[in-house]
C-alpha atoms as a PDB file:
ATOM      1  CA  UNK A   1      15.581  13.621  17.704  1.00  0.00           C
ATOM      2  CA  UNK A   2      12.473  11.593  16.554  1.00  0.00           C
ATOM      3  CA  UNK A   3      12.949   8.023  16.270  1.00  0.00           C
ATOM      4  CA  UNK A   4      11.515   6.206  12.812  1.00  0.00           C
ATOM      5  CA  UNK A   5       8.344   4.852  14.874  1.00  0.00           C
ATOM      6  CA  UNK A   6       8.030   8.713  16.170  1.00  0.00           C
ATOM      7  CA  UNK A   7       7.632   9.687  12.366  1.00  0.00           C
ATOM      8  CA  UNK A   8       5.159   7.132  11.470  1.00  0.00           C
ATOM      9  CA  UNK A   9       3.113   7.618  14.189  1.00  0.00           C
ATOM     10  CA  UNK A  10       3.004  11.306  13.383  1.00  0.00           C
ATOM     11  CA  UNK A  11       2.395  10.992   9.919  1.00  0.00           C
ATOM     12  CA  UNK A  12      -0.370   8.488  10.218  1.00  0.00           C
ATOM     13  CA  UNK A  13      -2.068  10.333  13.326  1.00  0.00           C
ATOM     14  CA  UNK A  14      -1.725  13.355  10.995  1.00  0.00           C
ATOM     15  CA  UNK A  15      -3.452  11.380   8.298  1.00  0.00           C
ATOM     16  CA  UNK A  16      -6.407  10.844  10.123  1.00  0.00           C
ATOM     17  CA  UNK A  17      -6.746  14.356  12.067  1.00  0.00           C
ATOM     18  CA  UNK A  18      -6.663  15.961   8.856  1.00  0.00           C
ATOM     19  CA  UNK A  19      -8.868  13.247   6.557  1.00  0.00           C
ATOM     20  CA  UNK A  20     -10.860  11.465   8.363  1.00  0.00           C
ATOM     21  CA  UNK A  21     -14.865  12.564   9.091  1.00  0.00           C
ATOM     22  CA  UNK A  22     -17.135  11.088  11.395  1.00  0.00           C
ATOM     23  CA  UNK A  23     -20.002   9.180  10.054  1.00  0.00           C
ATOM     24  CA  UNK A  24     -17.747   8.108   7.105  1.00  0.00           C
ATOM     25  CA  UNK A  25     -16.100   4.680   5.657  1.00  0.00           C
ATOM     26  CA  UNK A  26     -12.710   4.977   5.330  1.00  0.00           C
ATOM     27  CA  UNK A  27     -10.066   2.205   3.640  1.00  0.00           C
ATOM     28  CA  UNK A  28      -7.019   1.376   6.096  1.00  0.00           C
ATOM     29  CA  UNK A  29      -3.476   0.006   4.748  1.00  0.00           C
ATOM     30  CA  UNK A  30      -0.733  -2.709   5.658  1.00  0.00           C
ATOM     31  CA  UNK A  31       1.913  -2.158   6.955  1.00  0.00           C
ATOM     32  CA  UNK A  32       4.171  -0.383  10.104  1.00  0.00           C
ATOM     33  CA  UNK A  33       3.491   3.322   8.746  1.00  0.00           C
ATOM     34  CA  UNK A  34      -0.374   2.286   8.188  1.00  0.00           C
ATOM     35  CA  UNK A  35      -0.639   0.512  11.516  1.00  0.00           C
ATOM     36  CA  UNK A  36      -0.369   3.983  13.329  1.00  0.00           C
ATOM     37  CA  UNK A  37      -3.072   5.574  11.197  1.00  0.00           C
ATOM     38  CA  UNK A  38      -5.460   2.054  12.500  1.00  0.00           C
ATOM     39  CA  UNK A  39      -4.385   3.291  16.161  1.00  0.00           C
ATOM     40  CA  UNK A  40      -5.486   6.614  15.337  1.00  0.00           C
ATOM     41  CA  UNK A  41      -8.823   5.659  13.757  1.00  0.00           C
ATOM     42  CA  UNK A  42      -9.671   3.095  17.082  1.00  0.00           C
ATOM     43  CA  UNK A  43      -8.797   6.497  19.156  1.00  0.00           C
ATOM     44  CA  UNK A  44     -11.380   8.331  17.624  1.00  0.00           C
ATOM     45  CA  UNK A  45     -14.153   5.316  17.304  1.00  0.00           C
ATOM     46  CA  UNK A  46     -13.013   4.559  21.174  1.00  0.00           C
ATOM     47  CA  UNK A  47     -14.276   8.354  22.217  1.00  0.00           C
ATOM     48  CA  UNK A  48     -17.400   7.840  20.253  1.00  0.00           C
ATOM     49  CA  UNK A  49     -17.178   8.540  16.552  1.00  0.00           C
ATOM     50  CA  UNK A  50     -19.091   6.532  13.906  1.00  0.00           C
ATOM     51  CA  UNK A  51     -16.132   5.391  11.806  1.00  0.00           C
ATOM     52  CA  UNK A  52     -15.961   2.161   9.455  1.00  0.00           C
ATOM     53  CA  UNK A  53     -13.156   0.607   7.975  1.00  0.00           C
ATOM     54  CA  UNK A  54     -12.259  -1.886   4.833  1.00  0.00           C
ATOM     55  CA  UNK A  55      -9.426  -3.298   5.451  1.00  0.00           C
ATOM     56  CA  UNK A  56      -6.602  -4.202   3.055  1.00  0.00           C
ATOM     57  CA  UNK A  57      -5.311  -7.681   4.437  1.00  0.00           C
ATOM     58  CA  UNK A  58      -5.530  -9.817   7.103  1.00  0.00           C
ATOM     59  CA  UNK A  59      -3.242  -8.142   9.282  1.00  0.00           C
ATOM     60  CA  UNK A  60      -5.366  -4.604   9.465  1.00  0.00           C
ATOM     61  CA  UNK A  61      -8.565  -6.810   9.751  1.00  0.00           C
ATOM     62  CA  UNK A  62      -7.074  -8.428  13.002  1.00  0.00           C
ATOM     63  CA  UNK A  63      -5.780  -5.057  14.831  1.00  0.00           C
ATOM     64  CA  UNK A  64      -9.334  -2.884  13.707  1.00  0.00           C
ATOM     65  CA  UNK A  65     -10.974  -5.930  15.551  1.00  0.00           C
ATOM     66  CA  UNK A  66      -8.589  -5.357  18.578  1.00  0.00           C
ATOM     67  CA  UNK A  67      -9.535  -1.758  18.353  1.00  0.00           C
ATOM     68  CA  UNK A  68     -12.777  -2.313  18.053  1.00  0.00           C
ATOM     69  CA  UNK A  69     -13.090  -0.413  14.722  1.00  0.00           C
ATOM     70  CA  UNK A  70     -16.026  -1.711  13.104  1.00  0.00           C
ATOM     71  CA  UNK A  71     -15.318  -3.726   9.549  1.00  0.00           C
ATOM     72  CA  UNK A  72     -16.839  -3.107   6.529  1.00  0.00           C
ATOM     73  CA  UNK A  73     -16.810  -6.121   3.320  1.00  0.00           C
ATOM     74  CA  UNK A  74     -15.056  -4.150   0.585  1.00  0.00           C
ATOM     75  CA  UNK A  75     -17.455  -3.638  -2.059  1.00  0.00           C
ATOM     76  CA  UNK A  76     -20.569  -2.652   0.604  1.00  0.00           C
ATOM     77  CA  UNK A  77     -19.690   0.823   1.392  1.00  0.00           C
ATOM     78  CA  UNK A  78     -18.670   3.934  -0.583  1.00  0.00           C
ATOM     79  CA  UNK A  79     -15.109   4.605   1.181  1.00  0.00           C
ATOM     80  CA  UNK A  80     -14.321   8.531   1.609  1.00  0.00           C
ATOM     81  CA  UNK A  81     -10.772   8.546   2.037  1.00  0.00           C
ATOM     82  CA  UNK A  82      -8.154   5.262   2.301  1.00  0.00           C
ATOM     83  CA  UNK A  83      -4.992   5.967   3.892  1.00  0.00           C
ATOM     84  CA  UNK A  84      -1.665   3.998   3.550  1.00  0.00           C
ATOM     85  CA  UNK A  85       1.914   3.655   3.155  1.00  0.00           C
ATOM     86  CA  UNK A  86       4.204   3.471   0.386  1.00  0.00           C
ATOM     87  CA  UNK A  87       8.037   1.756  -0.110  1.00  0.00           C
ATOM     88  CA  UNK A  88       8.736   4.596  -2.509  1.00  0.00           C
ATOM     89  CA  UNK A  89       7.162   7.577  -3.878  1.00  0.00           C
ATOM     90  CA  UNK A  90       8.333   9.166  -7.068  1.00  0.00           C
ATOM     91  CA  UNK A  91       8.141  12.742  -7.818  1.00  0.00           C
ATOM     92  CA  UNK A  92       4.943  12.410  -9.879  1.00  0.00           C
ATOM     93  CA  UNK A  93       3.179  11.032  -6.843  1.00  0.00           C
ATOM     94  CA  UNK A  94       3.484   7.413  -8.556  1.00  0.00           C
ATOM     95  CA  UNK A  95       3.781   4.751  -5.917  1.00  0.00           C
ATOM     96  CA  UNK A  96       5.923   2.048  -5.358  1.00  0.00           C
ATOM     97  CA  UNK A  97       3.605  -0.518  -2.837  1.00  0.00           C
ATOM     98  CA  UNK A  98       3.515  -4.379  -1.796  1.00  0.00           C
ATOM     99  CA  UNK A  99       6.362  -4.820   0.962  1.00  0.00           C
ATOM    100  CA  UNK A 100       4.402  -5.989   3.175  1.00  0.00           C
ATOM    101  CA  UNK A 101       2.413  -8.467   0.310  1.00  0.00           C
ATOM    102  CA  UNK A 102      -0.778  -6.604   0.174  1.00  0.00           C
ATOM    103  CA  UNK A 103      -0.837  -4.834  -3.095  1.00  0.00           C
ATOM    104  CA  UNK A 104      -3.434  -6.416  -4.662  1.00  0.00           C
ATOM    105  CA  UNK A 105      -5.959  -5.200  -1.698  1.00  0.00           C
ATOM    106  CA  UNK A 106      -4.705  -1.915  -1.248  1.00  0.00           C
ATOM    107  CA  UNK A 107      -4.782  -1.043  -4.697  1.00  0.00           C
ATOM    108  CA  UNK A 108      -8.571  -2.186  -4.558  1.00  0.00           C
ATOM    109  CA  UNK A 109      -9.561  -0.192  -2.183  1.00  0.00           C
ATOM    110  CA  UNK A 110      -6.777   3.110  -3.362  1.00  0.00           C
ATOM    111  CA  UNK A 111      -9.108   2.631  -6.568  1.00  0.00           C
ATOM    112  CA  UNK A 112     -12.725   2.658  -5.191  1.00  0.00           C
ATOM    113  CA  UNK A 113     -12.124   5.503  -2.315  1.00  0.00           C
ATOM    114  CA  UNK A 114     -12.876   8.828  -3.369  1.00  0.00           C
ATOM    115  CA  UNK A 115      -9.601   9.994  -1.719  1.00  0.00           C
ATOM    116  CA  UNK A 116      -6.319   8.375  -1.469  1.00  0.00           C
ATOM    117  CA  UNK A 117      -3.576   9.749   1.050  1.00  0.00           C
ATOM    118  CA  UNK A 118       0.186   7.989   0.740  1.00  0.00           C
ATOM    119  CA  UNK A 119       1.901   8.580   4.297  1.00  0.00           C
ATOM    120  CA  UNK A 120       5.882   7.878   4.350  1.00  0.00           C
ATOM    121  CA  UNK A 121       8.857   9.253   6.137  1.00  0.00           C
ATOM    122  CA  UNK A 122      11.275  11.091   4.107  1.00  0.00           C
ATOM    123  CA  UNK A 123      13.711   8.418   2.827  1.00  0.00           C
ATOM    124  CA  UNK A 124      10.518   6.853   0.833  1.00  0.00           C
ATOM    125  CA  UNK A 125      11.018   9.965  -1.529  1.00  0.00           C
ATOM    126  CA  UNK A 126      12.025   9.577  -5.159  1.00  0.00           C
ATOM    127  CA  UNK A 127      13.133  10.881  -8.499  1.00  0.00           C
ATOM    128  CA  UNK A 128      11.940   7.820  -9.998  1.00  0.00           C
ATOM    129  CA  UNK A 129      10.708   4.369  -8.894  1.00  0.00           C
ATOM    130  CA  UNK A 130      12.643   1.148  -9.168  1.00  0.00           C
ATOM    131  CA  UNK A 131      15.147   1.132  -6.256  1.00  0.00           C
ATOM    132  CA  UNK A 132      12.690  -1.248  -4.712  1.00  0.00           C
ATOM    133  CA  UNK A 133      12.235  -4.177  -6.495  1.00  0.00           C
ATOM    134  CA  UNK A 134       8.699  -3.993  -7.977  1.00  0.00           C
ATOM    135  CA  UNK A 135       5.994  -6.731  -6.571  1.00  0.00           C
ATOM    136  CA  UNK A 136       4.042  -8.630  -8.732  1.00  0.00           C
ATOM    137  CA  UNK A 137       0.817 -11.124  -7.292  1.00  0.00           C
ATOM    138  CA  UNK A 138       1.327 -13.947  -9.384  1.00  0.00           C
ATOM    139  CA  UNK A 139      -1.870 -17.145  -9.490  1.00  0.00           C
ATOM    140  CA  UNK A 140       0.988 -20.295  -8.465  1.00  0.00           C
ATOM    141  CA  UNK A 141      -0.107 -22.049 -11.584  1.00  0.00           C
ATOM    142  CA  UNK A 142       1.400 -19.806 -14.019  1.00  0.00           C
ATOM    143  CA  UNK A 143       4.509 -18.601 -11.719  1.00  0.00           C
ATOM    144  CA  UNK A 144       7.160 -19.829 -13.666  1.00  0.00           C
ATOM    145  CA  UNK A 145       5.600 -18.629 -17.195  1.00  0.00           C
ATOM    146  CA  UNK A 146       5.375 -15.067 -15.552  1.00  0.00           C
ATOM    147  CA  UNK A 147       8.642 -15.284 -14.140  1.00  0.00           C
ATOM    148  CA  UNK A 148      10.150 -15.976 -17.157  1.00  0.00           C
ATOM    149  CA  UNK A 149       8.280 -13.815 -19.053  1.00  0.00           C
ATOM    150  CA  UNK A 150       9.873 -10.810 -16.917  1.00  0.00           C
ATOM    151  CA  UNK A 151      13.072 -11.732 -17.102  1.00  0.00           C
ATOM    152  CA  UNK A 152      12.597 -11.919 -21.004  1.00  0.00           C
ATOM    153  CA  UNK A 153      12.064  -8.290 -20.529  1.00  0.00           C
ATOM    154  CA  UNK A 154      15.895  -7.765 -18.649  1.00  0.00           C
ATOM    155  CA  UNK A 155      14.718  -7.857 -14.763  1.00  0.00           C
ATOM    156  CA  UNK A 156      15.960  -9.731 -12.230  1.00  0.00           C
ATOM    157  CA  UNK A 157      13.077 -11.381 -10.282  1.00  0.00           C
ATOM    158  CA  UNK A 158      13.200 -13.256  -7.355  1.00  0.00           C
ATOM    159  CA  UNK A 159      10.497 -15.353  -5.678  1.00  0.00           C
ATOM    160  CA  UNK A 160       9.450 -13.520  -1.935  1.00  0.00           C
ATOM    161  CA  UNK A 161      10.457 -16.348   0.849  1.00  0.00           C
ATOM    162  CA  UNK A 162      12.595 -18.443  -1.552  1.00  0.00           C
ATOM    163  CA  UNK A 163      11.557 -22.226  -2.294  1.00  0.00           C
ATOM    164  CA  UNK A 164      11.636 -23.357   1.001  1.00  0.00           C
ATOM    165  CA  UNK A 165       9.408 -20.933   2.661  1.00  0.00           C
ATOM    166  CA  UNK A 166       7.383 -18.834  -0.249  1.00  0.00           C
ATOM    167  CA  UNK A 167       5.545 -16.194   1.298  1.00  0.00           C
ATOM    168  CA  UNK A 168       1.561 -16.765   0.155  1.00  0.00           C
ATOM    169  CA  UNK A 169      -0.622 -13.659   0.156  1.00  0.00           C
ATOM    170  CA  UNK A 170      -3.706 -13.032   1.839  1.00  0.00           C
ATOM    171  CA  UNK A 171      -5.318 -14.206  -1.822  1.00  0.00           C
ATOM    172  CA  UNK A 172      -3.549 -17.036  -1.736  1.00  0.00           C
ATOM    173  CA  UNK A 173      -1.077 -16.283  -4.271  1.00  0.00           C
ATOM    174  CA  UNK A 174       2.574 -15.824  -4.987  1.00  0.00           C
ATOM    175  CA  UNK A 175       4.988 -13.316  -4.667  1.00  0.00           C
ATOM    176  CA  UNK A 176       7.710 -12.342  -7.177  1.00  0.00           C
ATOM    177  CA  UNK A 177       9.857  -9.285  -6.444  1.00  0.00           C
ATOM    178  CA  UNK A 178      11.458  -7.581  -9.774  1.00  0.00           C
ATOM    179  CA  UNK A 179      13.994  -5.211 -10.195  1.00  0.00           C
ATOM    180  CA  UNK A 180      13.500  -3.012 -13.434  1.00  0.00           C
ATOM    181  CA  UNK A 181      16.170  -0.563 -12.587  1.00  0.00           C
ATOM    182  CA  UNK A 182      15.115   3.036 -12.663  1.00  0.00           C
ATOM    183  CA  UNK A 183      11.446   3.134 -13.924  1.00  0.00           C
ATOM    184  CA  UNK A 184      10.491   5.651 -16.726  1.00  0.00           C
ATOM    185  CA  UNK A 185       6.789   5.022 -17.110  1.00  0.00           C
ATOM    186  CA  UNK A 186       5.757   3.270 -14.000  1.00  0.00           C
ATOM    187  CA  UNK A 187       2.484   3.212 -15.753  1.00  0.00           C
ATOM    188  CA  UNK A 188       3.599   1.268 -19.141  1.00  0.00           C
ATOM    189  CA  UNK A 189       5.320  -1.092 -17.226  1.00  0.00           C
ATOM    190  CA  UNK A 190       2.529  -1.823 -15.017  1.00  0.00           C
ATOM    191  CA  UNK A 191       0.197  -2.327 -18.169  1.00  0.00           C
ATOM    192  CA  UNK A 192       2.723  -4.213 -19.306  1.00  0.00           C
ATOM    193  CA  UNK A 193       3.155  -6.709 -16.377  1.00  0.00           C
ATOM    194  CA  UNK A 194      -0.620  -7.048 -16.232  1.00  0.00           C
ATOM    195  CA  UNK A 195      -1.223  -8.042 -19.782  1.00  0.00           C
ATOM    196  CA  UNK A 196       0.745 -11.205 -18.826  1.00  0.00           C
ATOM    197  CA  UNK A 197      -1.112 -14.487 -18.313  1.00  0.00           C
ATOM    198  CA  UNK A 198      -1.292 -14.874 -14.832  1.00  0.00           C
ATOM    199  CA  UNK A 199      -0.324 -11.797 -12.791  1.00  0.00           C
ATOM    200  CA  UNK A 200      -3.061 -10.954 -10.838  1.00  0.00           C
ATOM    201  CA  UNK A 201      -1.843  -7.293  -9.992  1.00  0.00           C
ATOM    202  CA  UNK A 202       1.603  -5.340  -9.809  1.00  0.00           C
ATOM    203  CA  UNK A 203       2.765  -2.677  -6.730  1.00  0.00           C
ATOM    204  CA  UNK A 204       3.311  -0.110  -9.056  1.00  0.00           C
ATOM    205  CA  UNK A 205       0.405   2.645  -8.625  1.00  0.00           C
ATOM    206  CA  UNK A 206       0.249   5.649 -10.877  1.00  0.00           C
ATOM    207  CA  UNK A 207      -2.648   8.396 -11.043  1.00  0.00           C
ATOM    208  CA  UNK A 208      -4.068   7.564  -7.963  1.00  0.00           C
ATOM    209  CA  UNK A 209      -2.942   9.942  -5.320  1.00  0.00           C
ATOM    210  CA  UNK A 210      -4.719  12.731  -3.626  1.00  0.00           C
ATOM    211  CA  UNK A 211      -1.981  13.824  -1.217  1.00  0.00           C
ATOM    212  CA  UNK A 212       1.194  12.550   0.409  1.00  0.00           C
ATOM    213  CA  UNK A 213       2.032  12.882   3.654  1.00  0.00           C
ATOM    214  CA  UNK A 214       5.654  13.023   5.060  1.00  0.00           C
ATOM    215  CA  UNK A 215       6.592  12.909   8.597  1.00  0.00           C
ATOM    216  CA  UNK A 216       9.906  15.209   9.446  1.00  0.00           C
ATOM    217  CA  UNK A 217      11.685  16.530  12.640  1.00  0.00           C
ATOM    218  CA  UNK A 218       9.743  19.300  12.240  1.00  0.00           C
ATOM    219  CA  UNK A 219       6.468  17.908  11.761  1.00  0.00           C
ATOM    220  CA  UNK A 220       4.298  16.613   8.901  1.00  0.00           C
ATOM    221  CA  UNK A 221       4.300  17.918   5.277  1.00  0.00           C
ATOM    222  CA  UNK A 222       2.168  17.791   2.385  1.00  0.00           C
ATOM    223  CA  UNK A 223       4.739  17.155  -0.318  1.00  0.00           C
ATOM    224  CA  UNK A 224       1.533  16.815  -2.949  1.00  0.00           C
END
């Protein structure tokens, strides 16, 4: 049997096999399902393809370097397809993202490419989001105001890396994880949290995906 890292890999080789054109921009995501997509990508620039990348944090940016995949600023290039991961993905392709803190950027780039493939393994796959706890980019000034502005609504919210040790994203800002309980309209709620004073971007995503990939025993599917 496949291991999980087996899956991944497959799924984000698969990813850029099927996606990815030579001569072409393309956005790369955070985290461990991403990363194998990156390895993919420096593959293909490695045997001589003209392939760019944005990157979507400050992770990706360090292994496309390693790879020697060359960087583009967001912003500079039209991007043709952006590939990433997802902590849950509800029937109606909406997206539950920002495990790995880089929500803000990946929904950036998700938003300017003119294709955006989701790459998971099956236990990612959901009725309905809310089983993870929703992130929410927060500017430190106004954490507390957000934070109790949430809970105002019924959520339990919890800062990411406690007092002690808060985790900081690649913007600088703060993390507060949220759990809304099953999610009805990922898209109201997201709308919502945005219109609050302060919250720079939540990791709910919603009318953005072109096709999800998911890695099985059997191989890869396209589940949308």
């Amino acid at each position: 049997m496949p291991t999980a890292d087996d899956l991944k890999r497959d799924v984000g080789y698969a990813a850029v096999d099927r996606y990815v054109r030579a001569r072409t921009c393309i956005g790369l995501g955070t985290g461990s399902t991403a990363h194998w997509a990156i390895v993919r990508a420096g593959e293909r620039v490695a045997a001589g393809e003209q392939i760019s990348a944005v990157a979507t944090s400050a992770t990706t940016e360090a292994l496309c370097r390693e790879l020697r995949i060359p960087l583009v600023a967001f912003g500079d290039c039209e991007i043709d397809v952006a590939i990433d991961g997802a902590d849950e993905v509800a029937a109606d392709g909406s997206l539950t993202k920002g495990g790995g803190g880089a929500l803000f950027r990946e929904k950036a780039v998700a938003l300017a490419a003119r294709r955006f493939v989701v790459i998971v393994t099956p236990e990612k796959l959901v009725e309905k989001l809310g089983a993870f706890p929703t992130p929410v980019e927060v500017v430190p000034y106004s954490l507390r105001y957000v934070e109790q502005a949430i809970v105002a609504l019924g959520a339990t919210v919890t800062r990411r890396g406690g007092i002690t040790s808060p985790f900081v994203t690649d913007n600088g800002n703060a993390l507060l994880d949220c759990s809304f309980g099953a999610i009805d309209d990922p898209a109201a709620l997201d709308a919502w949290l945005r219109a609050i004073h302060g919250v720079v971007a939540s990791g709910l995503f919603y009318g953005l995906t072109s096709a999800v990939l998911v890695a099985e025993p059997g191989g890869v599917r396209q589940a949308r």
